[in-house]
Each structure stands twice: as C-alpha cells, then as structure tokens.
PDB file of N, CA and C in Angstrom:
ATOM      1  N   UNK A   1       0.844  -1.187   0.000  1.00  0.00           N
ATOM      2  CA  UNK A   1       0.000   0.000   0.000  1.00  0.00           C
ATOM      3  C   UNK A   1       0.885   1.245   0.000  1.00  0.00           C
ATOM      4  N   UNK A   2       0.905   2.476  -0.808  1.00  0.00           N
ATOM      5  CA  UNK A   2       1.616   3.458  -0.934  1.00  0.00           C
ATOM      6  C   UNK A   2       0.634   4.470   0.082  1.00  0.00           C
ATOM      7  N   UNK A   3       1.324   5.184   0.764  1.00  0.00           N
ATOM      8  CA  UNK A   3       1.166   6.249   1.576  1.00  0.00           C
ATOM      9  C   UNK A   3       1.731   7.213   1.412  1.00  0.00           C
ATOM     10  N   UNK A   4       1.286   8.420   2.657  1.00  0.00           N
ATOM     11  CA  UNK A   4       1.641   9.625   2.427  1.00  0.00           C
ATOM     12  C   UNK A   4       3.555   9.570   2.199  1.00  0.00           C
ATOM     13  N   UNK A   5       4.072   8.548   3.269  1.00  0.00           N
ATOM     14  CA  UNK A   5       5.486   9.029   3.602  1.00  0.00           C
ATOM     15  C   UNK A   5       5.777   8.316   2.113  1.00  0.00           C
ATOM     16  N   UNK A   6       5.540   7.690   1.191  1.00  0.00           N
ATOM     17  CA  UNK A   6       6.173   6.824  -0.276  1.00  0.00           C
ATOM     18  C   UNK A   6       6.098   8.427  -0.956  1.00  0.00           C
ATOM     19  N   UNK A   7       4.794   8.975  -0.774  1.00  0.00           N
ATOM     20  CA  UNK A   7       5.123  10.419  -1.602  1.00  0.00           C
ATOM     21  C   UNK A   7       5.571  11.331  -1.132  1.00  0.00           C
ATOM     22  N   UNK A   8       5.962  11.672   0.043  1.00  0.00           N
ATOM     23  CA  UNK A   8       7.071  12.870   0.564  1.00  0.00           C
ATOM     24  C   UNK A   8       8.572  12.346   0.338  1.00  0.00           C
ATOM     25  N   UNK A   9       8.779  10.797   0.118  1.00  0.00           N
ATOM     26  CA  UNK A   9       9.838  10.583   0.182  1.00  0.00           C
ATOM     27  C   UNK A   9      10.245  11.098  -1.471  1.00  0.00           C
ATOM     28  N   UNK A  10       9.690  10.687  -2.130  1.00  0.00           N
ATOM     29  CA  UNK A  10       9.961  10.843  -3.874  1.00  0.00           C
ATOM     30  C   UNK A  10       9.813  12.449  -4.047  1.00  0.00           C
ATOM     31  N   UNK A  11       9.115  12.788  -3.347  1.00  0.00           N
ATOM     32  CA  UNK A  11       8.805  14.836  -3.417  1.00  0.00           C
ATOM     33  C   UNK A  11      10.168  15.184  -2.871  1.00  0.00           C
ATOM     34  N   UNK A  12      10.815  14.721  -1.729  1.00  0.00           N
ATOM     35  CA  UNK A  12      12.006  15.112  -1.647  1.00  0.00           C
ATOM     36  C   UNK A  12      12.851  14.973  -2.147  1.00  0.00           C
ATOM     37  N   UNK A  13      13.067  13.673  -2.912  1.00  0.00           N
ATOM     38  CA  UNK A  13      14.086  13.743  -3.884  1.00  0.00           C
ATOM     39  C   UNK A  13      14.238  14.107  -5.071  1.00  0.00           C
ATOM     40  N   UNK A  14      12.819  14.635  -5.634  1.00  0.00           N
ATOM     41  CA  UNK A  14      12.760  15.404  -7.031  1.00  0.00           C
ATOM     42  C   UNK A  14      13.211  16.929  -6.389  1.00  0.00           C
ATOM     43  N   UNK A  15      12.742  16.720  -5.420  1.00  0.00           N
ATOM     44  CA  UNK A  15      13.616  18.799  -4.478  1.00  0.00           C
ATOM     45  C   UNK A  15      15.023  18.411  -5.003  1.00  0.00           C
ATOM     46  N   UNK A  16      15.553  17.685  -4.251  1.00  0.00           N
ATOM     47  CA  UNK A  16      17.111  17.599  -4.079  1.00  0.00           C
ATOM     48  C   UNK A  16      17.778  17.608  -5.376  1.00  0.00           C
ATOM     49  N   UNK A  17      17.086  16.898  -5.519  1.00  0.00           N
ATOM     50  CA  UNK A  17      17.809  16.940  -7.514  1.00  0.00           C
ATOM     51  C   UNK A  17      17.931  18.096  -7.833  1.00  0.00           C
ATOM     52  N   UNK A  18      16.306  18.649  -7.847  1.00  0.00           N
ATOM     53  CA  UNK A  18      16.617  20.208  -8.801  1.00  0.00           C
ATOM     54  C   UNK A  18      17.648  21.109  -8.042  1.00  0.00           C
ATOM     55  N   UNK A  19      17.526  21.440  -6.625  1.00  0.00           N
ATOM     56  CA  UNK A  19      18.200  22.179  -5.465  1.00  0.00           C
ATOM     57  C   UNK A  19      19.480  21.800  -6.462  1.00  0.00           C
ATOM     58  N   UNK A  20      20.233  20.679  -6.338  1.00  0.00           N
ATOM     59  CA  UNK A  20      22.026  20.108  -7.220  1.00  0.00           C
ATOM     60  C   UNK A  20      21.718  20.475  -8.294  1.00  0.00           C
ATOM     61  N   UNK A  21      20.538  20.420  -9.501  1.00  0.00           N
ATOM     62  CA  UNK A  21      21.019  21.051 -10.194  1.00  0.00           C
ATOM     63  C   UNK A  21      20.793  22.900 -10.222  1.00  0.00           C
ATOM     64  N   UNK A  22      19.720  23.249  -9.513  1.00  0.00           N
ATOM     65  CA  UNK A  22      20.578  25.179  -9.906  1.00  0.00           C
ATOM     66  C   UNK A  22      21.554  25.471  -9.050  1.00  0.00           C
ATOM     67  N   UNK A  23      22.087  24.601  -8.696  1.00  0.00           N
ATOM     68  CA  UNK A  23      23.301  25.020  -7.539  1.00  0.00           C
ATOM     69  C   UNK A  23      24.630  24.789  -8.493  1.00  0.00           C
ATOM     70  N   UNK A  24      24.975  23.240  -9.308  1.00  0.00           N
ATOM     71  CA  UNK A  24      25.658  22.905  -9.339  1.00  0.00           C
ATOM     72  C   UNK A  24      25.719  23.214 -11.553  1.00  0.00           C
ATOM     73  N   UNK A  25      24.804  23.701 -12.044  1.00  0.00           N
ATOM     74  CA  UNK A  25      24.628  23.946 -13.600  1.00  0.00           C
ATOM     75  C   UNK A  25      24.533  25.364 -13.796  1.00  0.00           C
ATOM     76  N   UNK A  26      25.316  25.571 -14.491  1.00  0.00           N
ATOM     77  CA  UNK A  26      25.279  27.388 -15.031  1.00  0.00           C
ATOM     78  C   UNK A  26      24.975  27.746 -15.956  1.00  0.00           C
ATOM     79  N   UNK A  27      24.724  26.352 -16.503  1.00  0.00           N
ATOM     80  CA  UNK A  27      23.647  26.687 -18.322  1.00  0.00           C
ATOM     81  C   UNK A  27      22.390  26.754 -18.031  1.00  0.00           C
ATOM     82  N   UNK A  28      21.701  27.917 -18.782  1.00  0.00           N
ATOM     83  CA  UNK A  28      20.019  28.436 -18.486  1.00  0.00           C
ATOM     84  C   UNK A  28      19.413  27.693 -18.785  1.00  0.00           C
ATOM     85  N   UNK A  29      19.246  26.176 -19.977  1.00  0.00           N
ATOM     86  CA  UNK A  29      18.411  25.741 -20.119  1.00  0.00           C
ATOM     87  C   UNK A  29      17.958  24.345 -18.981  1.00  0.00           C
ATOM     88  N   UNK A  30      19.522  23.939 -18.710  1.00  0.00           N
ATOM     89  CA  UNK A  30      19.636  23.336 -17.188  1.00  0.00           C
ATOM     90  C   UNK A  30      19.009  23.751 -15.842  1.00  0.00           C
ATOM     91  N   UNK A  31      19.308  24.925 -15.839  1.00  0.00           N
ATOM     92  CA  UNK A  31      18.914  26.021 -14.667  1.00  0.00           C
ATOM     93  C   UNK A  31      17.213  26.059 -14.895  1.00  0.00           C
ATOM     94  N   UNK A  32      16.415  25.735 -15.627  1.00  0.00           N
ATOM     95  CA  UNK A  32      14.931  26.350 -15.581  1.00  0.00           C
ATOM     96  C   UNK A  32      14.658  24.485 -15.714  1.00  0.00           C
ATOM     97  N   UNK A  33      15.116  23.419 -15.756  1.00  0.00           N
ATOM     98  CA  UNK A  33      14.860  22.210 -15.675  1.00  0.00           C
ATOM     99  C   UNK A  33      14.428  22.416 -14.384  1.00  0.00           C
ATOM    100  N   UNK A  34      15.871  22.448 -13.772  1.00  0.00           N
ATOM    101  CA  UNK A  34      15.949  22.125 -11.863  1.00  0.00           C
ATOM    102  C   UNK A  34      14.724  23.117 -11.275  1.00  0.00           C
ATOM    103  N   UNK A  35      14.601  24.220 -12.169  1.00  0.00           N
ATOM    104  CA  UNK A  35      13.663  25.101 -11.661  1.00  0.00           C
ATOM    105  C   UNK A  35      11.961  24.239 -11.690  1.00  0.00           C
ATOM    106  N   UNK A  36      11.681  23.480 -12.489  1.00  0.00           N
ATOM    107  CA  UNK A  36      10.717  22.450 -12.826  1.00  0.00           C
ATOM    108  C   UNK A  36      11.034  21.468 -12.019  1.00  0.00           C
ATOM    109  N   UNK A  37      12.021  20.882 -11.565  1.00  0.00           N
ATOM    110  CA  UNK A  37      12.276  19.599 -10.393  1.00  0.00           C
ATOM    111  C   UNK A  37      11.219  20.156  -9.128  1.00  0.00           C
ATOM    112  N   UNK A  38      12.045  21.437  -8.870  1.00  0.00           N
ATOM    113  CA  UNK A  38      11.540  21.739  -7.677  1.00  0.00           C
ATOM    114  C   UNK A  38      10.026  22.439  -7.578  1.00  0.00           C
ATOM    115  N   UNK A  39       9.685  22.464  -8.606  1.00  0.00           N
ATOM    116  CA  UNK A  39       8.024  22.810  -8.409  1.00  0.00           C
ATOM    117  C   UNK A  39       7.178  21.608  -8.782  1.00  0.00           C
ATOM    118  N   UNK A  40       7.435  20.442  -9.173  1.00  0.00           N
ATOM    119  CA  UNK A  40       7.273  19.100  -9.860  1.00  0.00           C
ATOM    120  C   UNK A  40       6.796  18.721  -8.017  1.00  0.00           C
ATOM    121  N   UNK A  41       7.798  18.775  -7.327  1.00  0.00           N
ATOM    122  CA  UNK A  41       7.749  18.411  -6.165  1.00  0.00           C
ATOM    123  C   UNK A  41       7.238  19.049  -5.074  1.00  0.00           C
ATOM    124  N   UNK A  42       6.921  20.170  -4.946  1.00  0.00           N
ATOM    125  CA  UNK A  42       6.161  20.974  -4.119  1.00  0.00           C
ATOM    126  C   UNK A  42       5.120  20.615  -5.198  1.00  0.00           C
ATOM    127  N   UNK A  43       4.221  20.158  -6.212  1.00  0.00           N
ATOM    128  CA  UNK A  43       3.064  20.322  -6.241  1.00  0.00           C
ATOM    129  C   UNK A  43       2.512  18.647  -6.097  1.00  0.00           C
ATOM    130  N   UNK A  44       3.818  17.654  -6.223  1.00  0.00           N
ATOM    131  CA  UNK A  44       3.229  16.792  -5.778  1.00  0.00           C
ATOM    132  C   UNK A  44       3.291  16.435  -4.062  1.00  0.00           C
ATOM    133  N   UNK A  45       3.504  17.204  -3.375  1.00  0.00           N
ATOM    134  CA  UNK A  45       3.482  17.001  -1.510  1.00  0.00           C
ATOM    135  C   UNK A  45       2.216  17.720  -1.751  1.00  0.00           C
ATOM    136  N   UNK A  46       1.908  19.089  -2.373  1.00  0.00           N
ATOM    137  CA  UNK A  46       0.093  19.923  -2.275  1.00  0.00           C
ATOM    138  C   UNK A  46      -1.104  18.843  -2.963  1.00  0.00           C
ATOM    139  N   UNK A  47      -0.653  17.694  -3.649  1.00  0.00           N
ATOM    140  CA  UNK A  47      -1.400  16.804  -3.972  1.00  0.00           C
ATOM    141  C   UNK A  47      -1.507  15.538  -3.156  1.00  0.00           C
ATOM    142  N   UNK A  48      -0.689  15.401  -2.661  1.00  0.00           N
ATOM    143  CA  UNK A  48      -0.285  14.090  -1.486  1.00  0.00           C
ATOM    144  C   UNK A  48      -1.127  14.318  -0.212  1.00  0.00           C
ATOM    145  N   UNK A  49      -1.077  15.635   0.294  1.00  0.00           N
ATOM    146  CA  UNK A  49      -1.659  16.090   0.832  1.00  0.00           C
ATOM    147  C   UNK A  49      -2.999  16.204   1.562  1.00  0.00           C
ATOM    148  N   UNK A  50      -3.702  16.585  -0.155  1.00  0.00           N
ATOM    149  CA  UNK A  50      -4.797  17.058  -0.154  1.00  0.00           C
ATOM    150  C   UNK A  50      -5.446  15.570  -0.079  1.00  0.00           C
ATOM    151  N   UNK A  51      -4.623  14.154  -0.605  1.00  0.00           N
ATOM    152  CA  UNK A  51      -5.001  13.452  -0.770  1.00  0.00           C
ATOM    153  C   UNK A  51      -5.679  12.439   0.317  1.00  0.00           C
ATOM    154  N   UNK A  52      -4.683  12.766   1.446  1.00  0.00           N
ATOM    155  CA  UNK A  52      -4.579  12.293   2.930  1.00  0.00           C
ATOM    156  C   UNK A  52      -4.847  13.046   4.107  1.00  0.00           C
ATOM    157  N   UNK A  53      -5.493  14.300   3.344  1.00  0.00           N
ATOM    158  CA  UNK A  53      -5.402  15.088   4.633  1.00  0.00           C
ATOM    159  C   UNK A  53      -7.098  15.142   4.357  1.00  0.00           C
ATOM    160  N   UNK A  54      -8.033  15.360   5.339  1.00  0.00           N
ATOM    161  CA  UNK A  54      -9.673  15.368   4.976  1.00  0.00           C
ATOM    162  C   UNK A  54     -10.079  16.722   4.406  1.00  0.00           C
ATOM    163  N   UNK A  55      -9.578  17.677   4.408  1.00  0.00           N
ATOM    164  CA  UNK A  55     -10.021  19.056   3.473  1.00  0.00           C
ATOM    165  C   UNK A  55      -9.156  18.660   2.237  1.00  0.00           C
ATOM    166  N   UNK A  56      -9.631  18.108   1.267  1.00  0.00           N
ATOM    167  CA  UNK A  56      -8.807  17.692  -0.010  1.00  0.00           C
ATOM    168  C   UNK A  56      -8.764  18.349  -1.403  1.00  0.00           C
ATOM    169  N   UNK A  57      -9.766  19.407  -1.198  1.00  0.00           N
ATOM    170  CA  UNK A  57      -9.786  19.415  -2.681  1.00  0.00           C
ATOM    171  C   UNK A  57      -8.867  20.736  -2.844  1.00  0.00           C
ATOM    172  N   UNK A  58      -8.557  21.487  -2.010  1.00  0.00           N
ATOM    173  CA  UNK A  58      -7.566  22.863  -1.830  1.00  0.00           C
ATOM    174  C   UNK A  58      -6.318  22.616  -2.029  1.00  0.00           C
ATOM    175  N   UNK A  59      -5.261  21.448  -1.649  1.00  0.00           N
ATOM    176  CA  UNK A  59      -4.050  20.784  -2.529  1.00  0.00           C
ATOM    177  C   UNK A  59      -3.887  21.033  -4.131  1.00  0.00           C
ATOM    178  N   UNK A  60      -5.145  20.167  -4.683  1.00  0.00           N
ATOM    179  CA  UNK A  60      -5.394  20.612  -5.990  1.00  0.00           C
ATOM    180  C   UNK A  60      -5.346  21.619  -6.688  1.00  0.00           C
ATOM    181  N   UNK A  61      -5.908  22.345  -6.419  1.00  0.00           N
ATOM    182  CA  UNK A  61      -6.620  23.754  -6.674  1.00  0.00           C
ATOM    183  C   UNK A  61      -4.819  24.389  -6.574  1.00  0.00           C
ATOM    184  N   UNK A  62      -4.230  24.417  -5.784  1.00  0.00           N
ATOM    185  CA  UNK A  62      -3.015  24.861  -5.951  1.00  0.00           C
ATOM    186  C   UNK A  62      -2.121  24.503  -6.621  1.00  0.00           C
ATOM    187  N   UNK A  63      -2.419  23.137  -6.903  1.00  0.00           N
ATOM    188  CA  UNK A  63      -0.994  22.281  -7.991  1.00  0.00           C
ATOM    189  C   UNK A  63      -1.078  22.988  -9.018  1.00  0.00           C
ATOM    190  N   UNK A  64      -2.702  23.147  -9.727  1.00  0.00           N
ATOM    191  CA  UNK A  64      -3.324  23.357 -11.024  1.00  0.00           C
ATOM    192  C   UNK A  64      -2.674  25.124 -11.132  1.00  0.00           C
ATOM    193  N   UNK A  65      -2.637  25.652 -10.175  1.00  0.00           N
ATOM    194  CA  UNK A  65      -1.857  27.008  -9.962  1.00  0.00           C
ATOM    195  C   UNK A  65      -0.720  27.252 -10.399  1.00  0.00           C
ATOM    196  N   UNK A  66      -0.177  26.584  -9.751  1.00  0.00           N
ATOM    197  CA  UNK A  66       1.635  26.276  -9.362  1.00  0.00           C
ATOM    198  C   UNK A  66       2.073  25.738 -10.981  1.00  0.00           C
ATOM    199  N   UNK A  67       1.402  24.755 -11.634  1.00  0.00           N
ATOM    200  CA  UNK A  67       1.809  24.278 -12.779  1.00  0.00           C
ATOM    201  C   UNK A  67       1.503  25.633 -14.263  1.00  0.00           C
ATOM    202  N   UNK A  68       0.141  26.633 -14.051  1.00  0.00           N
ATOM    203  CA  UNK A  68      -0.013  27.499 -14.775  1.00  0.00           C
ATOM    204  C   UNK A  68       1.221  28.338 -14.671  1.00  0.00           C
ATOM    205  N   UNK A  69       1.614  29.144 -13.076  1.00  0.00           N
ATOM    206  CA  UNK A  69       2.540  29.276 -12.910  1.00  0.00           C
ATOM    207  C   UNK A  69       4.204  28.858 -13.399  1.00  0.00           C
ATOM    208  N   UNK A  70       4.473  27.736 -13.502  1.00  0.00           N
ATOM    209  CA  UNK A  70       5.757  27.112 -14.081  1.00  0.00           C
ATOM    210  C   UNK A  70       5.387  27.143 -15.975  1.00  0.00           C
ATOM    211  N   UNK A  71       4.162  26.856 -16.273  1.00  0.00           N
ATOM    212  CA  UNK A  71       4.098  27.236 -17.589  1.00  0.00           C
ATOM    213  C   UNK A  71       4.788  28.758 -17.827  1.00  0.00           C
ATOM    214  N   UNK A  72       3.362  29.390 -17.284  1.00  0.00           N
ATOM    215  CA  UNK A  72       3.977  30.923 -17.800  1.00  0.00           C
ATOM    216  C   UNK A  72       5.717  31.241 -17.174  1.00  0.00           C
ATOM    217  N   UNK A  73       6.503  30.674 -16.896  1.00  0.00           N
ATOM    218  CA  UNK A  73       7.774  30.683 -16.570  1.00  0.00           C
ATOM    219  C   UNK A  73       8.264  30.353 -17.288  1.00  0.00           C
ATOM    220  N   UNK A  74       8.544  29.051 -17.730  1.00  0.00           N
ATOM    221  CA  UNK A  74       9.354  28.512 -18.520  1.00  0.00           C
ATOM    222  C   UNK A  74       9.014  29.476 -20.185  1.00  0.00           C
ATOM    223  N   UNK A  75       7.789  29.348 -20.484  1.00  0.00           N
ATOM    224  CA  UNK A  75       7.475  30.294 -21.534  1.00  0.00           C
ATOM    225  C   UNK A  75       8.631  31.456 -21.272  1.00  0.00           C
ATOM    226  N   UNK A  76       8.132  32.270 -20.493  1.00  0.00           N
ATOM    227  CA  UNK A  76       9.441  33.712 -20.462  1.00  0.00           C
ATOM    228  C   UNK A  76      10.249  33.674 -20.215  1.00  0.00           C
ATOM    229  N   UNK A  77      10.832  32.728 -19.584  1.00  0.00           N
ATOM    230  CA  UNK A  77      12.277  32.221 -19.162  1.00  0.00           C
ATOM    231  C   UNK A  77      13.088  31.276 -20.731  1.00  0.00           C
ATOM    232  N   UNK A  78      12.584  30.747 -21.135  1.00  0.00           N
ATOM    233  CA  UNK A  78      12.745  30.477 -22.814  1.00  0.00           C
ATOM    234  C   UNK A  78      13.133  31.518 -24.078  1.00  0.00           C
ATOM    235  N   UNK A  79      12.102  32.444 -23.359  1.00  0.00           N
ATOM    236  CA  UNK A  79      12.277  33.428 -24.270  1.00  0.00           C
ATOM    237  C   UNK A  79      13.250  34.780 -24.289  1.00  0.00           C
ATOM    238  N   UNK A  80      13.839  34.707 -22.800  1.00  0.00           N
ATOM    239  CA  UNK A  80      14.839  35.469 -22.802  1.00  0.00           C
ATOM    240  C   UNK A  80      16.027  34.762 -22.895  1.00  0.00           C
ATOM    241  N   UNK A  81      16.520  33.548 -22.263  1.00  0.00           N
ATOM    242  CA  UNK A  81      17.446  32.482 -22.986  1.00  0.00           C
ATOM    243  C   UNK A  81      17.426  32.706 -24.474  1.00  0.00           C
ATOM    244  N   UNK A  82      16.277  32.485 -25.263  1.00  0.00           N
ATOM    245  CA  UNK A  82      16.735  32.409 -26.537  1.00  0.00           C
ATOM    246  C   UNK A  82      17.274  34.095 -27.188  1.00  0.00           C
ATOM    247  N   UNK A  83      16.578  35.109 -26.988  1.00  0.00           N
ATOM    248  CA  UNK A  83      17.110  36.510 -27.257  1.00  0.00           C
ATOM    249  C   UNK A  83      18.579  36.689 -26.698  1.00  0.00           C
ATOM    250  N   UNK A  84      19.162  36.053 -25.188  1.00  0.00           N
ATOM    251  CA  UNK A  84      20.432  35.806 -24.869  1.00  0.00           C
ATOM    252  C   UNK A  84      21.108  35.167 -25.763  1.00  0.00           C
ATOM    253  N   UNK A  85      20.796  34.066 -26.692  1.00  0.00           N
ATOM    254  CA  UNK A  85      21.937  33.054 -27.028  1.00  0.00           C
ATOM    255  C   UNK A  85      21.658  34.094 -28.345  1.00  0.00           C
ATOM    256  N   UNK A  86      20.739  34.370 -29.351  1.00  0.00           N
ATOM    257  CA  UNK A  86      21.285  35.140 -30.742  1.00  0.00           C
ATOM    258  C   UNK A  86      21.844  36.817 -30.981  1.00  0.00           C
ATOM    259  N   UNK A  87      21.931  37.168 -29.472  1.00  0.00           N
ATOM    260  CA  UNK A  87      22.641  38.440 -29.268  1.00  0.00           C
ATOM    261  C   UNK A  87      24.419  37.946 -29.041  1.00  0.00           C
ATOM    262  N   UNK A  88      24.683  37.163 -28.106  1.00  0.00           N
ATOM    263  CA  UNK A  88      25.703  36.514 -27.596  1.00  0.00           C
ATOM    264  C   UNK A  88      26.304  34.847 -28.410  1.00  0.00           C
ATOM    265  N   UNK A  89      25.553  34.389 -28.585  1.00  0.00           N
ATOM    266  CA  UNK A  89      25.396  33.022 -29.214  1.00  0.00           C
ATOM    267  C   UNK A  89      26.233  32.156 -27.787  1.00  0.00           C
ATOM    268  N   UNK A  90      25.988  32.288 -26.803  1.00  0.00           N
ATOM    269  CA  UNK A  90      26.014  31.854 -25.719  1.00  0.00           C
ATOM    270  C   UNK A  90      25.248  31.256 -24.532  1.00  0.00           C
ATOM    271  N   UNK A  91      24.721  30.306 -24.019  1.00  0.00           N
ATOM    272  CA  UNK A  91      23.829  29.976 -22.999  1.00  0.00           C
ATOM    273  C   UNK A  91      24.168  30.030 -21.796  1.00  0.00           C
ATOM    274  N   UNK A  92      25.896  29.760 -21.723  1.00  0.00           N
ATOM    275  CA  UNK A  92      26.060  29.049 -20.342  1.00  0.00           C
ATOM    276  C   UNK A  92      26.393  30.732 -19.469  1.00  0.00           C
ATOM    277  N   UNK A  93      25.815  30.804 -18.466  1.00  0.00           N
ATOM    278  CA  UNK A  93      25.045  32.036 -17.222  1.00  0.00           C
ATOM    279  C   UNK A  93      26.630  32.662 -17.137  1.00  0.00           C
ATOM    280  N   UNK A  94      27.476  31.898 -16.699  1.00  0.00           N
ATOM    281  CA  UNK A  94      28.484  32.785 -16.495  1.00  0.00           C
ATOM    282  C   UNK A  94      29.897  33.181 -17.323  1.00  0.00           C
ATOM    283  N   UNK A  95      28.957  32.927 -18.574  1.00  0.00           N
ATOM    284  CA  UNK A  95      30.480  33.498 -19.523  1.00  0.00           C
ATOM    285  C   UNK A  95      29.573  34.597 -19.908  1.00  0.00           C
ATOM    286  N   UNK A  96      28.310  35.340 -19.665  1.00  0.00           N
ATOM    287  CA  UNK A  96      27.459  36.730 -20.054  1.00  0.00           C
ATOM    288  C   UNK A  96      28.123  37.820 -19.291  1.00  0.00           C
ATOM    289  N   UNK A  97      28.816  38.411 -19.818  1.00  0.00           N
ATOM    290  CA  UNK A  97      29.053  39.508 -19.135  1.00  0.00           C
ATOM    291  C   UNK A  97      28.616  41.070 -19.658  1.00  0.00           C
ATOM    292  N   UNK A  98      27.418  41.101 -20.928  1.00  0.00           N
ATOM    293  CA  UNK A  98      26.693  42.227 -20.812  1.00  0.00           C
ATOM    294  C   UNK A  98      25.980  42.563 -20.152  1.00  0.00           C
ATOM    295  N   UNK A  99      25.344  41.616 -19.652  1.00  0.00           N
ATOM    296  CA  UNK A  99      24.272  41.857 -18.509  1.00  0.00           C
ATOM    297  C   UNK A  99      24.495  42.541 -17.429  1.00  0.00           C
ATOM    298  N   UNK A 100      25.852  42.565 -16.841  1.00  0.00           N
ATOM    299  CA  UNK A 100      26.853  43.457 -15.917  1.00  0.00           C
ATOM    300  C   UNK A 100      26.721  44.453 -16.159  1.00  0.00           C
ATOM    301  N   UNK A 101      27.067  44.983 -17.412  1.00  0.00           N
ATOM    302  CA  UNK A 101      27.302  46.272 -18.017  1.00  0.00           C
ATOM    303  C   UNK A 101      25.998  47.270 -17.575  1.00  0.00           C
TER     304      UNK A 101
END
C-alpha cells in the first residue's frame, strides 16, 4: 500500500535533484529544468496532501496554480534564454558579461 510518507519521500528527492542542479549547472536551459524539479515536487506534496489530509480538494486547486505558474515561466524564461543566445550566441550564465554592463 503506498502512503503519504512513499510520496514525501519521492517529493524530496525530485527537491534535491533540482536544489544540485541550480546550484551545481550554469547553463540556463539546465537552470529552468531544476527550476521544474523543484516545483514538480512541491506540487506533488500539495497533492499528497490534499489526498490524505480530509479538506482535499484545496491541494489541488493549488498544484493546477503552481503548474499554470511554471508554464507561464518557462514560456518567459525560454524566451529570454533564446534573445540571450542570438545576441551573444552563448547559454552558459556565467560566460554573459553584458548583462553586468
């Protein structure tokens, strides 16, 4: 039988992953992955949750949020990556040094 702790355990380790990767990747398209690890996983503990906890349907209601949310992100976060790489023809975060300027 899978329970709450089978899905906090897997929610934490889709955290940890992403946490290593924007910690440990300096390329943007890497960097907005891990950025998806870690909301992958906070919306599955607000679903785990809602699932096991008796007020249930408010978990939901927030995943469905949280995921519109990471859409409209990755959308604009895509889209300034890509205007970065054909100004620069560069991705990786820390060889940009106009952005300084």
């Amino acid at each position: 039988m899978v329970g709450l702790p089978h899905f906090l355990i897997v929610s934490a380790i889709l955290f940890s992953i992403g946490v290593f990767i924007m910690i440990t990747r300096r390329h943007g398209i890497m960097m907005l992955m891990g950025l998806e690890l870690i909301l992958n996983a906070a919306n599955l503990n607000l679903i785990a949750f809602s699932r096991y906890v008796e007020t249930g349907i408010r978990g939901q209601t927030f995943a469905i949020f949280v995921i519109i949310l990471a859409a409209a992100e990755a959308a604009i976060a895509l889209a300034i990556i890509l205007s970065i790489y054909t100004h620069s023809a560069k991705i990786n975060l820390d060889e940009l040094t106009s952005m300084k300027e």
